[in-house]
N, C-alpha and C. Protein backbone atom coordinates (compact mmCIF):
# COMPACT_ATOMS: atom_id res chain seq x y z
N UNK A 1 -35.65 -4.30 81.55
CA UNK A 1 -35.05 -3.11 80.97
C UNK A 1 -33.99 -3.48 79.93
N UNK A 2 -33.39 -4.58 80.54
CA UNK A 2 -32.35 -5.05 79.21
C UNK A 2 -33.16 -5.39 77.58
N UNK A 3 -33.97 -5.63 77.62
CA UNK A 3 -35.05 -6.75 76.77
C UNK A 3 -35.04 -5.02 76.11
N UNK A 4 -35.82 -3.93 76.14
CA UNK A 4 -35.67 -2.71 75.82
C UNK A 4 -34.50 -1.95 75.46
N UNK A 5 -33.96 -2.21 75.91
CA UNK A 5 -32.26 -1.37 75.66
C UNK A 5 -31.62 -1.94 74.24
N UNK A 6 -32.31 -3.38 73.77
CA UNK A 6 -31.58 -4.12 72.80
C UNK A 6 -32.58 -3.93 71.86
N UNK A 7 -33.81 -3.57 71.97
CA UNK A 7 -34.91 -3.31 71.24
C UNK A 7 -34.26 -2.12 70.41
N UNK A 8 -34.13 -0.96 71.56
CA UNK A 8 -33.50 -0.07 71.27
C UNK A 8 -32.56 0.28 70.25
N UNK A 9 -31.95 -0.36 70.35
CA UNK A 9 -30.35 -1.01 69.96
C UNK A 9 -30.38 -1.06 68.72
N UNK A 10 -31.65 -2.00 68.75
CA UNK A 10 -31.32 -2.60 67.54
C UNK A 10 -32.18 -1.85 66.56
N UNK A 11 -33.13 -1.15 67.09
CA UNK A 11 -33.66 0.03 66.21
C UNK A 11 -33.17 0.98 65.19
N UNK A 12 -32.10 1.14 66.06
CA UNK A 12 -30.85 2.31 65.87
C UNK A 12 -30.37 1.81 64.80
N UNK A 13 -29.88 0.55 64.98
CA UNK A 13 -28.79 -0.47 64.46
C UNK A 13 -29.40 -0.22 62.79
N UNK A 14 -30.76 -0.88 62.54
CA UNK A 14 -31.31 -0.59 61.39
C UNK A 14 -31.92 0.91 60.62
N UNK A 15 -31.95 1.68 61.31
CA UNK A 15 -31.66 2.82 61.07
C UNK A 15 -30.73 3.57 60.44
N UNK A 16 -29.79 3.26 60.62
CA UNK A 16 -28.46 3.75 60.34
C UNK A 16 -27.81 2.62 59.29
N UNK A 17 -28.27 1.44 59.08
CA UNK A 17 -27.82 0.15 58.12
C UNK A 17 -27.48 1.22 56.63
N UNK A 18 -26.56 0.81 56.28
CA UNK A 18 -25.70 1.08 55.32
C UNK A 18 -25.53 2.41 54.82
N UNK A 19 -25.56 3.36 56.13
CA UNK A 19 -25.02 4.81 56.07
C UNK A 19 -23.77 4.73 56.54
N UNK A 20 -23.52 3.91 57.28
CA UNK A 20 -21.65 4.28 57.65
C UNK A 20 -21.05 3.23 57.76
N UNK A 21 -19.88 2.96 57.27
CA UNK A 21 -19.05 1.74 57.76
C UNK A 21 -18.21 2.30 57.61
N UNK A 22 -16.75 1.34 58.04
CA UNK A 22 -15.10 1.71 58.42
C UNK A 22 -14.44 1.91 57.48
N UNK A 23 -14.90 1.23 55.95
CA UNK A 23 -14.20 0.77 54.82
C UNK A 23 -14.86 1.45 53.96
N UNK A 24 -14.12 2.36 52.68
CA UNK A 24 -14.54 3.10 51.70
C UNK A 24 -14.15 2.65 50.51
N UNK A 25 -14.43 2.58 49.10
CA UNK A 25 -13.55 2.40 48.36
C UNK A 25 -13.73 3.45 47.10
N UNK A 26 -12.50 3.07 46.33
CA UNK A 26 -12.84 4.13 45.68
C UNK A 26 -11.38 4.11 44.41
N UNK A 27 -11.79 4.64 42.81
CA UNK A 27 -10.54 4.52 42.27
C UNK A 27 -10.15 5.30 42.10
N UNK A 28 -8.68 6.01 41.91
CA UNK A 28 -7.67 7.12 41.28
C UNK A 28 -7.63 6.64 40.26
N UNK A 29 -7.24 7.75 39.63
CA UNK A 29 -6.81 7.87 38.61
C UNK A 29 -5.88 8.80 37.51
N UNK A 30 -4.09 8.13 37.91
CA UNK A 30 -3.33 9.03 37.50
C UNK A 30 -3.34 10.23 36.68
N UNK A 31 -4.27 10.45 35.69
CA UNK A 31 -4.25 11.65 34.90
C UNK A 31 -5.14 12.68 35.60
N UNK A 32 -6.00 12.12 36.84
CA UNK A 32 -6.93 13.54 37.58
C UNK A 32 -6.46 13.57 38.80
N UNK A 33 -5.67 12.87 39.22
CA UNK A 33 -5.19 12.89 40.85
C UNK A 33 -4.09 13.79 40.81
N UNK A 34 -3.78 14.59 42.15
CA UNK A 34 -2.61 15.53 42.13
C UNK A 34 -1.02 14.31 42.32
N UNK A 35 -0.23 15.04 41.91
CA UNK A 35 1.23 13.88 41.80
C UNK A 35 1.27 13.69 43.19
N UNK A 36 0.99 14.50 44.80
CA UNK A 36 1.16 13.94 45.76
C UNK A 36 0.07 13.07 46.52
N UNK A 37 -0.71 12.51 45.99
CA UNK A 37 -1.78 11.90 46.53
C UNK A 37 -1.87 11.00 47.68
N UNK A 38 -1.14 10.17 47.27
CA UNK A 38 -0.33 9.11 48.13
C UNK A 38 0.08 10.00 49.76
N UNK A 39 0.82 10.94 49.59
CA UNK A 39 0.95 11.69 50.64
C UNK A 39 -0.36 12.54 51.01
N UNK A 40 -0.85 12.89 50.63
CA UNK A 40 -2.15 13.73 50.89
C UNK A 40 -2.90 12.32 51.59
N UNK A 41 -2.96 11.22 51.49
CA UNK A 41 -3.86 10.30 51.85
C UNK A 41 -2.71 10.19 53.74
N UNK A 42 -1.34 10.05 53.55
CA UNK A 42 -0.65 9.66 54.87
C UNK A 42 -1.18 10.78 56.12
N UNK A 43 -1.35 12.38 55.49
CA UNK A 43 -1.16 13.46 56.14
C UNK A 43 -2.62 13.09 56.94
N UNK A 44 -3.65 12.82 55.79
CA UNK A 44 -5.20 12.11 56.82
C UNK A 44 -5.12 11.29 58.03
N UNK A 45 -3.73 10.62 57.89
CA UNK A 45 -3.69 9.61 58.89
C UNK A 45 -5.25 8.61 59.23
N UNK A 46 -5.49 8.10 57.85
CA UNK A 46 -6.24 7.10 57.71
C UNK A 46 -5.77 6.11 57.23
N UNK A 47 -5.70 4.84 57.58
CA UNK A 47 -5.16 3.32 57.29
C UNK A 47 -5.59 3.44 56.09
N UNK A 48 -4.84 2.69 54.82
CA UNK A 48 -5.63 2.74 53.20
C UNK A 48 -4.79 1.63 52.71
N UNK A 49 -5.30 1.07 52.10
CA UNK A 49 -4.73 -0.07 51.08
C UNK A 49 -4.85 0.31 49.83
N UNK A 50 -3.68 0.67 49.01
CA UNK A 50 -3.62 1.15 47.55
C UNK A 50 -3.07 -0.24 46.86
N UNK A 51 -4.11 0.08 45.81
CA UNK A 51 -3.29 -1.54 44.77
C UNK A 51 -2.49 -1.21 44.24
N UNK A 52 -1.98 -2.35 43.32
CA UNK A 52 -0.84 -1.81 41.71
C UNK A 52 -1.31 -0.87 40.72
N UNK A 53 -0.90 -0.21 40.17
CA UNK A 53 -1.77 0.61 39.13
C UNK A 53 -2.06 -0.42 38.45
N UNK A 54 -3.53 -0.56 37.60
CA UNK A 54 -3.84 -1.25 36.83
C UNK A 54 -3.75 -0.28 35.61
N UNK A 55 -2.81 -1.07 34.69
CA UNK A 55 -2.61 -0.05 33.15
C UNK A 55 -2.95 -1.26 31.92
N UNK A 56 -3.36 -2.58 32.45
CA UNK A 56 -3.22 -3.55 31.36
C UNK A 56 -4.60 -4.02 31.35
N UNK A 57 -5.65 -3.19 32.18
CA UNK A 57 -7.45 -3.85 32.38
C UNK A 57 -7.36 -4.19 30.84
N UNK A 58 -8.67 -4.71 30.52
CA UNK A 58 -9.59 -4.20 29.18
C UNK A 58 -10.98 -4.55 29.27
N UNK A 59 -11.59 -4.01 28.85
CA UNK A 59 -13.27 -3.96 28.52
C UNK A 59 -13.31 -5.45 28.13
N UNK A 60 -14.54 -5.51 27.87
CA UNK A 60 -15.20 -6.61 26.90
C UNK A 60 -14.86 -6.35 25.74
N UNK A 61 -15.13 -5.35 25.60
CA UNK A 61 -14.87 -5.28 23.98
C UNK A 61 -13.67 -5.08 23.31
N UNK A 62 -12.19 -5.83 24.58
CA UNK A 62 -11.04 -5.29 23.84
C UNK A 62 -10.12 -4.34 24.46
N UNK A 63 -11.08 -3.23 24.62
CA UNK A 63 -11.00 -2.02 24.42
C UNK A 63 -9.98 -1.52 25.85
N UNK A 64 -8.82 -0.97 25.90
CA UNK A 64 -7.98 -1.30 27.46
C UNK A 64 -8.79 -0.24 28.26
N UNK A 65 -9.03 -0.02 29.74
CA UNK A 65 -9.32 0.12 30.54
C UNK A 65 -8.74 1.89 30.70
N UNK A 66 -9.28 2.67 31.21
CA UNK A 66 -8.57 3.87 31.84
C UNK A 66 -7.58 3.58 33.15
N UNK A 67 -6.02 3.65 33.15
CA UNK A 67 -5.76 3.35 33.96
C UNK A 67 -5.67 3.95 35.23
N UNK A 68 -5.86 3.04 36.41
CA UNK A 68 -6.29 3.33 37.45
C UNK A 68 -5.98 2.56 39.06
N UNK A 69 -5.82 3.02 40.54
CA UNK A 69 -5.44 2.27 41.69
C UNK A 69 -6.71 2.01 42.18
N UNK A 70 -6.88 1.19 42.66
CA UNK A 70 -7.84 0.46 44.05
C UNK A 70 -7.72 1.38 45.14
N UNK A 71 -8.29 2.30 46.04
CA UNK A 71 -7.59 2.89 47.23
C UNK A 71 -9.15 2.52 48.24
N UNK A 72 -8.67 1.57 49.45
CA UNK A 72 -10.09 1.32 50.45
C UNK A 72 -9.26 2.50 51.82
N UNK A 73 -10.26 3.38 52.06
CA UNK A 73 -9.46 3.84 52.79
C UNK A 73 -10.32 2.95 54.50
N UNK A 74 -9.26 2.62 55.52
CA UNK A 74 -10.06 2.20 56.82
C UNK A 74 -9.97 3.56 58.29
N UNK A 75 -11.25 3.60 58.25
CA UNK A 75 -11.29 4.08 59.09
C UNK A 75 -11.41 3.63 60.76
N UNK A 76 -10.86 4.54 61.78
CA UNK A 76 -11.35 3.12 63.24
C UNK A 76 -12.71 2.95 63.61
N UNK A 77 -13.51 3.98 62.94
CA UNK A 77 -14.84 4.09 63.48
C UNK A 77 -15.97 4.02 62.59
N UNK A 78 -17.26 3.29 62.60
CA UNK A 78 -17.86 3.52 61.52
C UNK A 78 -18.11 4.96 61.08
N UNK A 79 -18.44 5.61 59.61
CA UNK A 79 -17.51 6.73 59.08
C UNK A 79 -18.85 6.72 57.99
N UNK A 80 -19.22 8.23 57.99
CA UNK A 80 -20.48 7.94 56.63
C UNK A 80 -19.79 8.28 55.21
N UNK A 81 -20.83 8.40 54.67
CA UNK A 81 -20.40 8.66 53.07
C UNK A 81 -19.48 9.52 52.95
N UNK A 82 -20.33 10.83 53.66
CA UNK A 82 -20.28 11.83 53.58
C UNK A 82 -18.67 12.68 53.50
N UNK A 83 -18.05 12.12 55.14
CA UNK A 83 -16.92 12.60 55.37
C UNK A 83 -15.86 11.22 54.47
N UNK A 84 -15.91 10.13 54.01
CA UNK A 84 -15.45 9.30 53.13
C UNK A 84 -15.12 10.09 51.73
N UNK A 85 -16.16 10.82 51.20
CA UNK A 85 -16.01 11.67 49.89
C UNK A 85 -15.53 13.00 50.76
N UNK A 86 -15.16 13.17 51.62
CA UNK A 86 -14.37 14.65 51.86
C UNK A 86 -12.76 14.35 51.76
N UNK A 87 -12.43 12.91 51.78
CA UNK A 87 -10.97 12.62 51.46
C UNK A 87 -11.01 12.18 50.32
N UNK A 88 -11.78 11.70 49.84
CA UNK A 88 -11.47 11.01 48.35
C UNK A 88 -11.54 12.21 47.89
N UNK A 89 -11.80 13.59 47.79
CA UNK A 89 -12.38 14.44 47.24
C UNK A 89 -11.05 14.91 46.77
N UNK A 90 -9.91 14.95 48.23
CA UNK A 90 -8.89 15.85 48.29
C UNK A 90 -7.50 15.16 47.06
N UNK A 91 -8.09 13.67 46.75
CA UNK A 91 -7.00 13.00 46.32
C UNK A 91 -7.53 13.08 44.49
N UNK A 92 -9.34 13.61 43.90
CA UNK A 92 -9.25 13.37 42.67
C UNK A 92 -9.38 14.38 41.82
């Protein structure tokens, strides 16, 4: 029955392969984000790692970058797209 249960398992397991994980990412971007974002992300009470603003990127061609933060938000549980873009949603 064990030999089945992991069959099982692992059925599932690939089934579901790269519909949900813990870690989202995703960029802001000061001119479309509301000024409290940062707080709108604490009030979720989801773990998030925000970078430095990047204001100095540039293209290939030169050309500087739209500036913009890194934000991964972590969740404790694997977490689909779905509800991932219902917070990024609230912050762009």
């Amino acid at each position: 029955m064990a030999t089945n249960s992991k069959t099982t398992q692992k059925k599932a397991d690939a089934k579901r392969a790269g519909k949900r994980a813990r870690a989202w990412t995703a960029m802001v971007y000061p001119d479309s984000a509301p000024e409290n974002w940062q707080e709108i992300l604490r009030e979720q009470l989801i773990e998030c790692l925000i970078s430095p603003l990047h204001d100095k990127d540039v293209l290939p061609t030169g050309e500087p970058k739209k500036a913009h933060w890194h934000v991964v938000l972590s969740f404790k549980n694997p977490t689909t797209f779905a509800k991932a873009c219902e917070v990024f949603t609230e912050i762009k």
